[in-house]
N, C-alpha and C. Protein backbone atom coordinates (compact mmCIF):
# COMPACT_ATOMS: atom_id res chain seq x y z
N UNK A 1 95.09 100.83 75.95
CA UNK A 1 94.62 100.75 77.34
C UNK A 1 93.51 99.71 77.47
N UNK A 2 92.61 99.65 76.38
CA UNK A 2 91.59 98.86 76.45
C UNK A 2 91.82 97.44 75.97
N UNK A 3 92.75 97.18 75.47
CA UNK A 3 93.70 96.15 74.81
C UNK A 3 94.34 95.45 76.93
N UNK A 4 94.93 96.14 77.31
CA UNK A 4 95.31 95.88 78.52
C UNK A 4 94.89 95.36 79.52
N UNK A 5 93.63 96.30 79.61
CA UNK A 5 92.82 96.16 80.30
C UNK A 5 91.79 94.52 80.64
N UNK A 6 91.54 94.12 78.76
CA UNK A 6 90.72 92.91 79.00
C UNK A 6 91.83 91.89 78.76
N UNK A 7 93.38 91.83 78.34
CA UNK A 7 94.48 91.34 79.17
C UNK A 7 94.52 90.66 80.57
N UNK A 8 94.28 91.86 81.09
CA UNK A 8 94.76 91.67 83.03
C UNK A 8 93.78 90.97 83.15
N UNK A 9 92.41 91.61 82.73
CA UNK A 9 90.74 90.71 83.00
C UNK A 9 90.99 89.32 82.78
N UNK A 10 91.41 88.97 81.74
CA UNK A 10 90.96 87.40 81.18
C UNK A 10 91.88 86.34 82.29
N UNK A 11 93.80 87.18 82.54
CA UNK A 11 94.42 86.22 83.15
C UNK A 11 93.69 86.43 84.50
N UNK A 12 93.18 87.55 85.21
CA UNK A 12 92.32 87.39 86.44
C UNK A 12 91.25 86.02 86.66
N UNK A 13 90.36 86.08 85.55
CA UNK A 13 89.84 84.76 85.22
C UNK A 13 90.26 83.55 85.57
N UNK A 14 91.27 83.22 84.90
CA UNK A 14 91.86 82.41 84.26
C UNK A 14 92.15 81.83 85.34
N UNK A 15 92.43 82.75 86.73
CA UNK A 15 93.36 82.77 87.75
C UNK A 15 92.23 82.07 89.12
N UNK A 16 91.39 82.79 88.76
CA UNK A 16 90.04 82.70 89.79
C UNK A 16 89.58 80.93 89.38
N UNK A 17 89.66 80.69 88.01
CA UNK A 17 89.12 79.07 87.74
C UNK A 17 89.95 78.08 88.09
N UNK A 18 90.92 78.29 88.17
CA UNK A 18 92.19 77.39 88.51
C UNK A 18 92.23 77.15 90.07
N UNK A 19 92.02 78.64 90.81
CA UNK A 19 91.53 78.73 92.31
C UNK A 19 90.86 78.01 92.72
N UNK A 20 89.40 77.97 91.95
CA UNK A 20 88.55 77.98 92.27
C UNK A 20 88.50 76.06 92.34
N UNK A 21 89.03 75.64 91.20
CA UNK A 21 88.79 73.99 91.39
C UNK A 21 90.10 73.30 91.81
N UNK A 22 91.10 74.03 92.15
CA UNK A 22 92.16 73.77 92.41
C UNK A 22 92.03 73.35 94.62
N UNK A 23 90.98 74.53 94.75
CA UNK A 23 91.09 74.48 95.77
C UNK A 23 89.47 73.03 96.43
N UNK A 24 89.19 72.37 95.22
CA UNK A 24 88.62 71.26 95.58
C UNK A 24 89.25 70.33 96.70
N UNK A 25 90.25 70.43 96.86
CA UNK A 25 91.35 70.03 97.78
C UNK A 25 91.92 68.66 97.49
N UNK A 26 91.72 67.52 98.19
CA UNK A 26 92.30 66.03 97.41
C UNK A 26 91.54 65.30 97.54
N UNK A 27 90.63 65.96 96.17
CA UNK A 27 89.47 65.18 95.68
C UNK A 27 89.75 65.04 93.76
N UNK A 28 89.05 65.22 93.33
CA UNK A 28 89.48 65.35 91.57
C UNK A 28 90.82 65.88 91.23
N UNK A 29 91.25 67.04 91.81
CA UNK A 29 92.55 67.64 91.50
C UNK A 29 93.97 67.19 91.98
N UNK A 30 93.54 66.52 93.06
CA UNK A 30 95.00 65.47 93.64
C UNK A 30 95.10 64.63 93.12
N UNK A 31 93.68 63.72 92.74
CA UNK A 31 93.83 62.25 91.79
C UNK A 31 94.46 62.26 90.45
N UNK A 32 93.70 63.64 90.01
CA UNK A 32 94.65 64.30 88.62
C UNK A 32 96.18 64.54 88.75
N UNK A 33 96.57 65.55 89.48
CA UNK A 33 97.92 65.34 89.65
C UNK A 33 98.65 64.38 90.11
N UNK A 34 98.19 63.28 90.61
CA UNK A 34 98.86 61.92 90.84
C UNK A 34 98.88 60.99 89.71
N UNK A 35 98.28 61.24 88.76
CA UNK A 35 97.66 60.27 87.79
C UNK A 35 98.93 60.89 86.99
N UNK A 36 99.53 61.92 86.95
CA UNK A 36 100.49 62.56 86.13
C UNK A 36 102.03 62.93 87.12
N UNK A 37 102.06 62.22 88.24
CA UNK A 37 103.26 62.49 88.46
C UNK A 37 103.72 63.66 88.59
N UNK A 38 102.88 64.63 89.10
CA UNK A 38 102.84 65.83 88.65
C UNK A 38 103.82 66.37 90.30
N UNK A 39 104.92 66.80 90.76
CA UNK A 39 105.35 67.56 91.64
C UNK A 39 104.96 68.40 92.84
N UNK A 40 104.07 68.08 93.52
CA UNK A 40 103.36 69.29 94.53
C UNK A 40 104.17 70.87 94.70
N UNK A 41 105.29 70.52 94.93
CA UNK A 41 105.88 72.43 95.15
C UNK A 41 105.17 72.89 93.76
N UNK A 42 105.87 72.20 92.63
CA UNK A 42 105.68 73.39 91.28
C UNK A 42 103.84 73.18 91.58
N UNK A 43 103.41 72.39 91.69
CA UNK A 43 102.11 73.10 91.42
C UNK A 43 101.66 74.05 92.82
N UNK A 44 102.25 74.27 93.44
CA UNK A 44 102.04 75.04 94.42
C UNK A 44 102.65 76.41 94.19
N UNK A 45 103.73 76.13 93.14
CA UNK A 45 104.56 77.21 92.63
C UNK A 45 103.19 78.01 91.79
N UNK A 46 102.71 77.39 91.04
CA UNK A 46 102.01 77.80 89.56
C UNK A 46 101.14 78.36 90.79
N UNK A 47 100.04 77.76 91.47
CA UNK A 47 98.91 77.98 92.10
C UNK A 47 99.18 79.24 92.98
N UNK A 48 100.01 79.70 93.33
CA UNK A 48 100.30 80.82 94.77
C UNK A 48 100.65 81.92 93.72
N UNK A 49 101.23 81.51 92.76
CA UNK A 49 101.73 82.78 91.59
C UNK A 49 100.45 83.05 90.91
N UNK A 50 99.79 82.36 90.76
CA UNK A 50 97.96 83.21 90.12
C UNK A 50 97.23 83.59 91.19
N UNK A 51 97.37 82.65 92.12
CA UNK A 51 96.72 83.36 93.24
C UNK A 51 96.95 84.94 93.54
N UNK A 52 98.20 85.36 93.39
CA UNK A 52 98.64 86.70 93.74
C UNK A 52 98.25 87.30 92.34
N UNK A 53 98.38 86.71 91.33
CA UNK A 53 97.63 87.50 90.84
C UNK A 53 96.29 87.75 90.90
N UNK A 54 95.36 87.26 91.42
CA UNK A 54 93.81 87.12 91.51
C UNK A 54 94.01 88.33 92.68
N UNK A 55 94.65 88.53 93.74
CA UNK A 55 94.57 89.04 95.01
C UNK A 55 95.04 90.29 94.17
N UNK A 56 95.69 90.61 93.50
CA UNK A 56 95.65 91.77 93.01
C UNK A 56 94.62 92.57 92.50
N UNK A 57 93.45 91.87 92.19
CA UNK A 57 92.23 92.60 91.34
C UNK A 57 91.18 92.80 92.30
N UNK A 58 90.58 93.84 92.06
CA UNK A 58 89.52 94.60 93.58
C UNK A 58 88.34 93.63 93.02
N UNK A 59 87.62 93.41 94.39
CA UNK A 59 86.27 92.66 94.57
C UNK A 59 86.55 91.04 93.92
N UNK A 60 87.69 90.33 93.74
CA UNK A 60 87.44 89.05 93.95
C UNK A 60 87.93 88.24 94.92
N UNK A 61 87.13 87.20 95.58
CA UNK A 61 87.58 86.51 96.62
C UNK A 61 88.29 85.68 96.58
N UNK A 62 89.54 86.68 96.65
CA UNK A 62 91.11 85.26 96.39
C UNK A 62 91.40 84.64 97.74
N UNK A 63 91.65 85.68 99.06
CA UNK A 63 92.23 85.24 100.35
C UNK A 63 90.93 84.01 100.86
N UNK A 64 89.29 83.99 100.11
CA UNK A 64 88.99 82.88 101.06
C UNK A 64 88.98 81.47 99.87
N UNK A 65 89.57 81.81 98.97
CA UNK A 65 89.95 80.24 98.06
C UNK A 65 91.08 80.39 98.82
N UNK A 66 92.01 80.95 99.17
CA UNK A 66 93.39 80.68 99.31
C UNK A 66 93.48 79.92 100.71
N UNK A 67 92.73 80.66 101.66
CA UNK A 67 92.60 79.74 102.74
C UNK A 67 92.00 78.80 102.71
N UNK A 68 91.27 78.28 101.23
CA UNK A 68 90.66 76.93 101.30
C UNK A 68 92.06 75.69 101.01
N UNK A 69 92.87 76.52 100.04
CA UNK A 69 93.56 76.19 99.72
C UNK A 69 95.26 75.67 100.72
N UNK A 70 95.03 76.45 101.53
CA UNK A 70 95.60 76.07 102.89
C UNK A 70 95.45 74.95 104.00
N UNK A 71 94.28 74.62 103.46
CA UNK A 71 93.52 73.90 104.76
C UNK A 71 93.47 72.89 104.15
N UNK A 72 93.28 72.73 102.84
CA UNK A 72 93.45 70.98 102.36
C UNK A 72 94.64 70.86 102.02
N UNK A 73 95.95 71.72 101.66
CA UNK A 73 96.94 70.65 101.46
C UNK A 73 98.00 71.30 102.60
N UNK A 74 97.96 71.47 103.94
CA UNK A 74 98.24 71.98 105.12
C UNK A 74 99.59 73.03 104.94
N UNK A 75 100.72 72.28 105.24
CA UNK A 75 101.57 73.15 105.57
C UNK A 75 102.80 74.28 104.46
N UNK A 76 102.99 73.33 103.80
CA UNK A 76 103.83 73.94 102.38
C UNK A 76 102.68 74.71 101.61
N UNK A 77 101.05 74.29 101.91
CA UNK A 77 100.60 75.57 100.61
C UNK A 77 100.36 77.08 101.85
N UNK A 78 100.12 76.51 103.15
CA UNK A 78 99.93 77.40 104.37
C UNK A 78 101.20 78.22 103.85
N UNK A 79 102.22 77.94 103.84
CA UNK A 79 103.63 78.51 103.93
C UNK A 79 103.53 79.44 102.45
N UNK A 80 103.35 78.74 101.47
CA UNK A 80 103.45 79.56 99.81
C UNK A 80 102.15 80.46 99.70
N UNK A 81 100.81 80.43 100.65
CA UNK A 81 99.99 80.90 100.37
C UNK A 81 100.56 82.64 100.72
N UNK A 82 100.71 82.15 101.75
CA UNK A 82 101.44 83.23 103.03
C UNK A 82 102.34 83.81 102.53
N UNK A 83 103.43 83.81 101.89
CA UNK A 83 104.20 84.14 101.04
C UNK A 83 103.39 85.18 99.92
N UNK A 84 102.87 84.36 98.86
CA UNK A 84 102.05 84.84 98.11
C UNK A 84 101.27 86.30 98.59
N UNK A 85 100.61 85.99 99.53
CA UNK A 85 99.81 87.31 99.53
C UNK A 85 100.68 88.96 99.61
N UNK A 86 101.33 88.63 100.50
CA UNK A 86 102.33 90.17 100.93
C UNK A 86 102.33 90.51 99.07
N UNK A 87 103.13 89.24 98.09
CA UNK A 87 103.63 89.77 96.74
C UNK A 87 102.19 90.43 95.94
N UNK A 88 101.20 89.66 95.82
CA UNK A 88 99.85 89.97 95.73
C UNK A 88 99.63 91.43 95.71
N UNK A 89 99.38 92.00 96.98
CA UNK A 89 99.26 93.11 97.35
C UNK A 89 100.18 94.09 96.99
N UNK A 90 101.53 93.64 96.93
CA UNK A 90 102.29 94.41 96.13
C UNK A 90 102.53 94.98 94.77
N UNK A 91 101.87 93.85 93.98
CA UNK A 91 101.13 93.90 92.31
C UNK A 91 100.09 95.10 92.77
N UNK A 92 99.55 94.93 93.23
CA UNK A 92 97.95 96.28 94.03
C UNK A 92 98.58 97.12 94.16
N UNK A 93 99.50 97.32 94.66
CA UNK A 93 99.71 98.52 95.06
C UNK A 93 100.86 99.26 93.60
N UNK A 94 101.20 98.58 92.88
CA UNK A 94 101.77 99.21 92.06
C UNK A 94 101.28 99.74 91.04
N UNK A 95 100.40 98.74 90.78
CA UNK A 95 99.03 98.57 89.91
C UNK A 95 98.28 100.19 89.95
N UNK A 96 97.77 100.25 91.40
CA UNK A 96 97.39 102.19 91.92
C UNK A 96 98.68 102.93 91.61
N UNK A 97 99.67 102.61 91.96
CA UNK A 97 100.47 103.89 91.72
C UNK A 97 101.16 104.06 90.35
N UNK A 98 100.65 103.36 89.32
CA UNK A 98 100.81 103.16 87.82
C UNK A 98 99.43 103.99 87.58
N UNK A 99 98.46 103.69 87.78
CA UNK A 99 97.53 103.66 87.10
C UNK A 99 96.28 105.02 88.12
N UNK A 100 97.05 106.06 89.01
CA UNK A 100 96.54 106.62 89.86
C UNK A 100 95.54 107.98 89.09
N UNK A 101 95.98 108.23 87.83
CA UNK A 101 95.33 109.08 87.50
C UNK A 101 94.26 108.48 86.41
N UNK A 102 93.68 107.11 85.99
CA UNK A 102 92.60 106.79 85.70
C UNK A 102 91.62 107.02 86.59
N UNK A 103 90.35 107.05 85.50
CA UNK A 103 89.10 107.65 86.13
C UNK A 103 88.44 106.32 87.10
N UNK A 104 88.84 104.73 86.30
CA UNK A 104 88.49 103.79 87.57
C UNK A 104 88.79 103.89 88.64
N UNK A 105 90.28 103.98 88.65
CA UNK A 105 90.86 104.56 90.31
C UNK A 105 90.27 105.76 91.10
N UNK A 106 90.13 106.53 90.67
CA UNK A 106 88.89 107.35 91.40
C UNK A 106 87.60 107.12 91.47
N UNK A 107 86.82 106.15 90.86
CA UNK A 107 85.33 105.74 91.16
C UNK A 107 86.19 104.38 91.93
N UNK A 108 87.06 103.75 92.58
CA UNK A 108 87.20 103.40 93.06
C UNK A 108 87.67 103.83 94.91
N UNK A 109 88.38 105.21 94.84
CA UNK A 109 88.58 106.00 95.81
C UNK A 109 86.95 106.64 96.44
N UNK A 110 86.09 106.54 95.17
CA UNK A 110 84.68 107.16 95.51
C UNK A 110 83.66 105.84 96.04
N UNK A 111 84.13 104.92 95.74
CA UNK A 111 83.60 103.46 95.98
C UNK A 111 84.05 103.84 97.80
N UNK A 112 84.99 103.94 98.12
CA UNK A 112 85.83 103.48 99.37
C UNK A 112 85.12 104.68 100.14
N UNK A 113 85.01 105.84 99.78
CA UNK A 113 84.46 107.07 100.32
C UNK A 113 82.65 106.75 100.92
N UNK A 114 82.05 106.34 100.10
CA UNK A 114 80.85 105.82 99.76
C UNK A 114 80.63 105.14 101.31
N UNK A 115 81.35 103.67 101.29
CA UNK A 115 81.59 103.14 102.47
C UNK A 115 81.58 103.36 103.58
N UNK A 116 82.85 104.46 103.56
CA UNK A 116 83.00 105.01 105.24
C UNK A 116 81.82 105.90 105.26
N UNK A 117 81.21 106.76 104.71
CA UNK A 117 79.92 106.99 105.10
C UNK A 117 78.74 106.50 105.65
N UNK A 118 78.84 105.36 105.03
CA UNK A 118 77.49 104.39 105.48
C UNK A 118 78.14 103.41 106.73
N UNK A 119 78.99 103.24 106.87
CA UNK A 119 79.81 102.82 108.42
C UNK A 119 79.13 103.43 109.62
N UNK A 120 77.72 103.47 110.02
CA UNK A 120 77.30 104.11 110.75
C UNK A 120 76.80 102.75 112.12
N UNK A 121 76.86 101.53 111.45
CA UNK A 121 76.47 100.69 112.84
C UNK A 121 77.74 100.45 113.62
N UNK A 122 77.72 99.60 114.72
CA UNK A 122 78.16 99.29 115.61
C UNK A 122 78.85 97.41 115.10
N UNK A 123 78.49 97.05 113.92
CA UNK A 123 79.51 96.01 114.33
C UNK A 123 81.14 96.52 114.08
N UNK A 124 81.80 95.03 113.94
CA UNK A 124 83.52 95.48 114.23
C UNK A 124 84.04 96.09 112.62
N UNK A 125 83.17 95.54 112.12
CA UNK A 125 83.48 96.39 110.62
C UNK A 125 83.54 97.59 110.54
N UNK A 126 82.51 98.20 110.82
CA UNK A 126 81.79 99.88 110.72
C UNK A 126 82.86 100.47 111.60
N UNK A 127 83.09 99.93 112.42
CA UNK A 127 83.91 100.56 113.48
C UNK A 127 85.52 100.82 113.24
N UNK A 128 85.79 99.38 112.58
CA UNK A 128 87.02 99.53 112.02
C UNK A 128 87.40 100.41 111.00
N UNK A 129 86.47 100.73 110.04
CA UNK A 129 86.34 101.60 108.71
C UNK A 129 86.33 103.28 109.42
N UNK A 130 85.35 102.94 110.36
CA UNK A 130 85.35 104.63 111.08
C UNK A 130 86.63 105.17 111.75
N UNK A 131 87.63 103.88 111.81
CA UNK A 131 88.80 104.25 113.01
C UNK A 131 89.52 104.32 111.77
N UNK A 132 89.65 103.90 111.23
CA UNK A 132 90.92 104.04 109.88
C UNK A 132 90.53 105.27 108.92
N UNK A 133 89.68 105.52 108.65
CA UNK A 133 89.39 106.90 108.68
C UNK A 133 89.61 108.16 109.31
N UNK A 134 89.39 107.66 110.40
CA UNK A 134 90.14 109.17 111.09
C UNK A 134 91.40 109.08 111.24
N UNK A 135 92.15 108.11 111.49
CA UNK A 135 93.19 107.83 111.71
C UNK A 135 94.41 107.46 110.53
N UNK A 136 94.16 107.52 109.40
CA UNK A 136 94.65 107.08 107.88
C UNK A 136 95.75 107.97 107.92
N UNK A 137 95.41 109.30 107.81
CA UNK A 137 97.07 110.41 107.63
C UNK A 137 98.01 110.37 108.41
N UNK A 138 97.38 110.30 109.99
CA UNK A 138 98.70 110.03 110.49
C UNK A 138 99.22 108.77 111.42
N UNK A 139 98.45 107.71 110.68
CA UNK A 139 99.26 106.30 110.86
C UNK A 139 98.71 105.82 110.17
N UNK A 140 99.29 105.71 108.65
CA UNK A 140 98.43 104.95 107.83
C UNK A 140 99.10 103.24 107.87
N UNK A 141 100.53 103.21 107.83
CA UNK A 141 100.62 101.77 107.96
C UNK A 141 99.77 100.60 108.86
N UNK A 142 99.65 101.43 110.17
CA UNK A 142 98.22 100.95 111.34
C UNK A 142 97.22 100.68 110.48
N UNK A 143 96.86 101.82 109.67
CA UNK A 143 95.61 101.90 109.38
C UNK A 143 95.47 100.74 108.26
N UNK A 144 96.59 100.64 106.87
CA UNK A 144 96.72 99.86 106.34
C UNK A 144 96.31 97.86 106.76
N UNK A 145 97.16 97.92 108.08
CA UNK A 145 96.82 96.34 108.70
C UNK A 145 95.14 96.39 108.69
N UNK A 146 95.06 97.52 109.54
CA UNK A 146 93.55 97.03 110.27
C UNK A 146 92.52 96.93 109.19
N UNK A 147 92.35 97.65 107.70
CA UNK A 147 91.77 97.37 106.60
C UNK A 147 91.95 96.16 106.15
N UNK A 148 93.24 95.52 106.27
CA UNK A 148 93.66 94.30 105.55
C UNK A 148 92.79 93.03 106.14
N UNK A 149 92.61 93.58 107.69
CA UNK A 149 92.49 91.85 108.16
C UNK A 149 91.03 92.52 108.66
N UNK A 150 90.40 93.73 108.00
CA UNK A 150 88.34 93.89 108.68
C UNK A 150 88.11 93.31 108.18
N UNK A 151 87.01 92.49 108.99
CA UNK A 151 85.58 91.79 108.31
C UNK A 151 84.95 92.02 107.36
N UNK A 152 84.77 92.34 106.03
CA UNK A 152 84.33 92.14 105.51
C UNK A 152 85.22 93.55 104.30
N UNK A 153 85.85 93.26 104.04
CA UNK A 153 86.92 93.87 103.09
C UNK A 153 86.84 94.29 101.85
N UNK A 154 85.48 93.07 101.64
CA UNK A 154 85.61 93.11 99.84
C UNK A 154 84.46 93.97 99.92
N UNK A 155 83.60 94.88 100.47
CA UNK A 155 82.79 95.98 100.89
C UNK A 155 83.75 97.36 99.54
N UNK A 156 84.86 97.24 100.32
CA UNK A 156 85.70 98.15 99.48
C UNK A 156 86.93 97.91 98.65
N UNK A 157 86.59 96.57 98.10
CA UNK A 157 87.63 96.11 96.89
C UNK A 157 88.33 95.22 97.50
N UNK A 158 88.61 94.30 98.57
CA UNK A 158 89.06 93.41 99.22
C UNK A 158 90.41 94.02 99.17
N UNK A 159 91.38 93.12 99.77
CA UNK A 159 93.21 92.95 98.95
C UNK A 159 93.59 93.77 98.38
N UNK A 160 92.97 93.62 96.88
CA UNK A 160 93.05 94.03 95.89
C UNK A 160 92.79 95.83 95.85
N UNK A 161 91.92 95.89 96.18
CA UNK A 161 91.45 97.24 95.93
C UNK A 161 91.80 98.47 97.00
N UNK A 162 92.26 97.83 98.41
CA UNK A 162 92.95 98.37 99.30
C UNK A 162 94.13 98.73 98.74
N UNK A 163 95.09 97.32 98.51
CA UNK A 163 96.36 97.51 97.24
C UNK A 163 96.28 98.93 96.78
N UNK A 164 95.42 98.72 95.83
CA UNK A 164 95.29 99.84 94.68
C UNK A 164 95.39 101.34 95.16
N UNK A 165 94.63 101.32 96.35
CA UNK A 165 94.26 102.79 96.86
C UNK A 165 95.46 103.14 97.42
N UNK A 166 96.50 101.95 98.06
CA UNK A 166 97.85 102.74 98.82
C UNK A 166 98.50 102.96 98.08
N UNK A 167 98.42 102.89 96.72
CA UNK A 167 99.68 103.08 95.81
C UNK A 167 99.09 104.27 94.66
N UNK A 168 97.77 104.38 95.03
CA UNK A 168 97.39 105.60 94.20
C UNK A 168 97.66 106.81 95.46
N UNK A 169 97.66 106.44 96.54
CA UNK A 169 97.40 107.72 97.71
C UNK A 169 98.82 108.47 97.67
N UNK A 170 100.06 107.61 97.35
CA UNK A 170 101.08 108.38 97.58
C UNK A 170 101.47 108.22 98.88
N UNK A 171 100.86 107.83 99.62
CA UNK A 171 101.21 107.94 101.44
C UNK A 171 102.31 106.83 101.96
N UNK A 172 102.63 105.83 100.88
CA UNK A 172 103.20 104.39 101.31
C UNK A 172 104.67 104.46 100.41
N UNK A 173 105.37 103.58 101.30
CA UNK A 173 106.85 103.83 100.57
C UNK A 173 106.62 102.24 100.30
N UNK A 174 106.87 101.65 98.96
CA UNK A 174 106.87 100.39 98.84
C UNK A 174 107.71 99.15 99.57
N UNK A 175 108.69 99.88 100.07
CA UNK A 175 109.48 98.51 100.56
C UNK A 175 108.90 98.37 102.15
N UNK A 176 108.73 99.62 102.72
CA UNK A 176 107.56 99.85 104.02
C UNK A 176 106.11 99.10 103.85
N UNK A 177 106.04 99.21 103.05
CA UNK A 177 104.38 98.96 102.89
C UNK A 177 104.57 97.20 102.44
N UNK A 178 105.27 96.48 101.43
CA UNK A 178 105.75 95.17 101.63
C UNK A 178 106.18 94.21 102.74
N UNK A 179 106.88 94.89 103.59
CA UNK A 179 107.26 94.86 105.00
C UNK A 179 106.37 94.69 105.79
N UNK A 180 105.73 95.74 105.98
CA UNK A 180 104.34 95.55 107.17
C UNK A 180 103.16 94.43 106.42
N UNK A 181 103.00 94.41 105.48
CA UNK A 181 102.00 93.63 105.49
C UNK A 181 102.50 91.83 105.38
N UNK A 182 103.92 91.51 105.70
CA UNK A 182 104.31 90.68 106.01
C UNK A 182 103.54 89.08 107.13
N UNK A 183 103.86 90.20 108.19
CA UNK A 183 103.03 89.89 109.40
C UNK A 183 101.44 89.82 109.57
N UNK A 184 100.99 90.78 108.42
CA UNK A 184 100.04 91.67 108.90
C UNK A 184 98.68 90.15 108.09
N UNK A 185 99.74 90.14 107.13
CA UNK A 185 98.81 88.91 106.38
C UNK A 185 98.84 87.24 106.76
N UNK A 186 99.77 87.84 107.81
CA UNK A 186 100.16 85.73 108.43
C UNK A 186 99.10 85.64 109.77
N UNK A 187 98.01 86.53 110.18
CA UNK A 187 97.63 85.79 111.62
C UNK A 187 96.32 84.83 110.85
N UNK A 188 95.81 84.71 110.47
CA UNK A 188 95.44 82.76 109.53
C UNK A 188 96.43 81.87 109.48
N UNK A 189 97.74 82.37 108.72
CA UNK A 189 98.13 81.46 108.48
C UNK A 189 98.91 80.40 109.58
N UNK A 190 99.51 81.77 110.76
CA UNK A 190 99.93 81.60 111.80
C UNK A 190 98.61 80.40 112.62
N UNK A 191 97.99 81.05 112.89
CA UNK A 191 96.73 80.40 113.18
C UNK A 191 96.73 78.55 113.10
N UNK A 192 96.66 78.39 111.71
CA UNK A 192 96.97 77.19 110.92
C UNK A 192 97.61 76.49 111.24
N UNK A 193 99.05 77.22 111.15
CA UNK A 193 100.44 76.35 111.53
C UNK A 193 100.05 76.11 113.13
N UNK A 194 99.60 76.52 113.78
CA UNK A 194 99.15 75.83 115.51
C UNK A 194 98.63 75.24 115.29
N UNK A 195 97.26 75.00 114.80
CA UNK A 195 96.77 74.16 114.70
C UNK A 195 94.72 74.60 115.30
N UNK A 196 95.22 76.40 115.16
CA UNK A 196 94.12 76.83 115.88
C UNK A 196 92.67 76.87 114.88
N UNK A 197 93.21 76.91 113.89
CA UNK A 197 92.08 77.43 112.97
C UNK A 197 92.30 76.73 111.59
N UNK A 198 90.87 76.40 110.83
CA UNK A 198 91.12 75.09 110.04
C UNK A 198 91.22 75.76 108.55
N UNK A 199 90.83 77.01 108.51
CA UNK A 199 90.53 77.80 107.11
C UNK A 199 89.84 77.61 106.81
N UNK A 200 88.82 76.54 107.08
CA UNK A 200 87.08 76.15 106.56
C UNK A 200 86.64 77.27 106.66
N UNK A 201 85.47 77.61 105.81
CA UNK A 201 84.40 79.05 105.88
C UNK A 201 83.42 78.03 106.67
């Protein structure tokens, strides 16, 4: 398990550094891949396939490299990013329902608990956390979106750690829960493709 564990860790890494300077945009990393003839899909292939894996692991910020990553090479990584995430989250969520009776997954359910407690102000966060809370048992797919796309997410494991919790809860049927977050993860990208929103932070 502990063998596994710093496994998943290292390619998480691995995944986050590649993100991370990958999403320099077409500055060092375009000149590099031009200098090598290098294919844009496949590296868009390689890049959206670690990406989902990075979006799988609670508390790292994959969706705002990814939208960096959107915004400098526009429409085909907009399109594979977008793609990517729904599968992402789907690694998360299998990930919890593999792994639902470790004791992380419950200091992670106690992490998320923690939260909605202290959700006591008035911005759209607190509010959103307080409504999905009451509202989780009996509409959790609702409830699922509106966690996905609150302000400030990585509060309770971003992506990743949401992932984790629907597939430890039991409440989600996987091909349902793949499905809805289809849509649920395209209004950026949608966004993008208009031309409304640049993905800049």
């Amino acid at each position: 398990m502990a063998l596994w564990r710093r496994l998943f860790g290292a390619l998480a890494l691995v995944a986050m550094v590649w993100l991370v300077v990958f999403s320099d945009g077409k500055g060092l990393v375009m000149a590099w891949l031009q200098a090598r003839d290098y294919p844009l899909v496949w590296v868009l292939v390689v890049t959206s396939s670690l990406y989902a894996l990075a979006l799988a692991v609670p508390f790292l910020p994959a969706v705002e490299l990814g939208w960096m990553i959107m915004a400098a090479f526009g429409k085909p990584a907009i399109l594979s990013i977008w793609l990517a995430t729904p599968i992402g989250l789907l690694v998360a969520f299998a990930l919890g329902y593999w792994m639902r009776e470790w004791p992380w997954v419950g200091r992670l359910r106690g992490r998320f608990q923690d939260r909605v407690e202290q959700a006591t102000g008035t911005g759209l966060g607190d509010r959103a956390l307080r409504f999905s809370d009451r509202h989780i048992a009996s509409h959790p797919y609702w409830m699922l979106v509106v966690l996905i796309n609150m302000p400030g997410n990585w509060l309770i494991g971003g992506g990743g750690g949401i992932g984790i919790l629907a597939g430890a809860s039991g409440m989600y049927h996987p091909l349902r829960y793949f499905l809805v977050l289809i849509p649920a993860t395209g209004v950026v990208a949608t966004l993008m493709l208009a031309g409304i929103h640049t993905g800049r932070p």
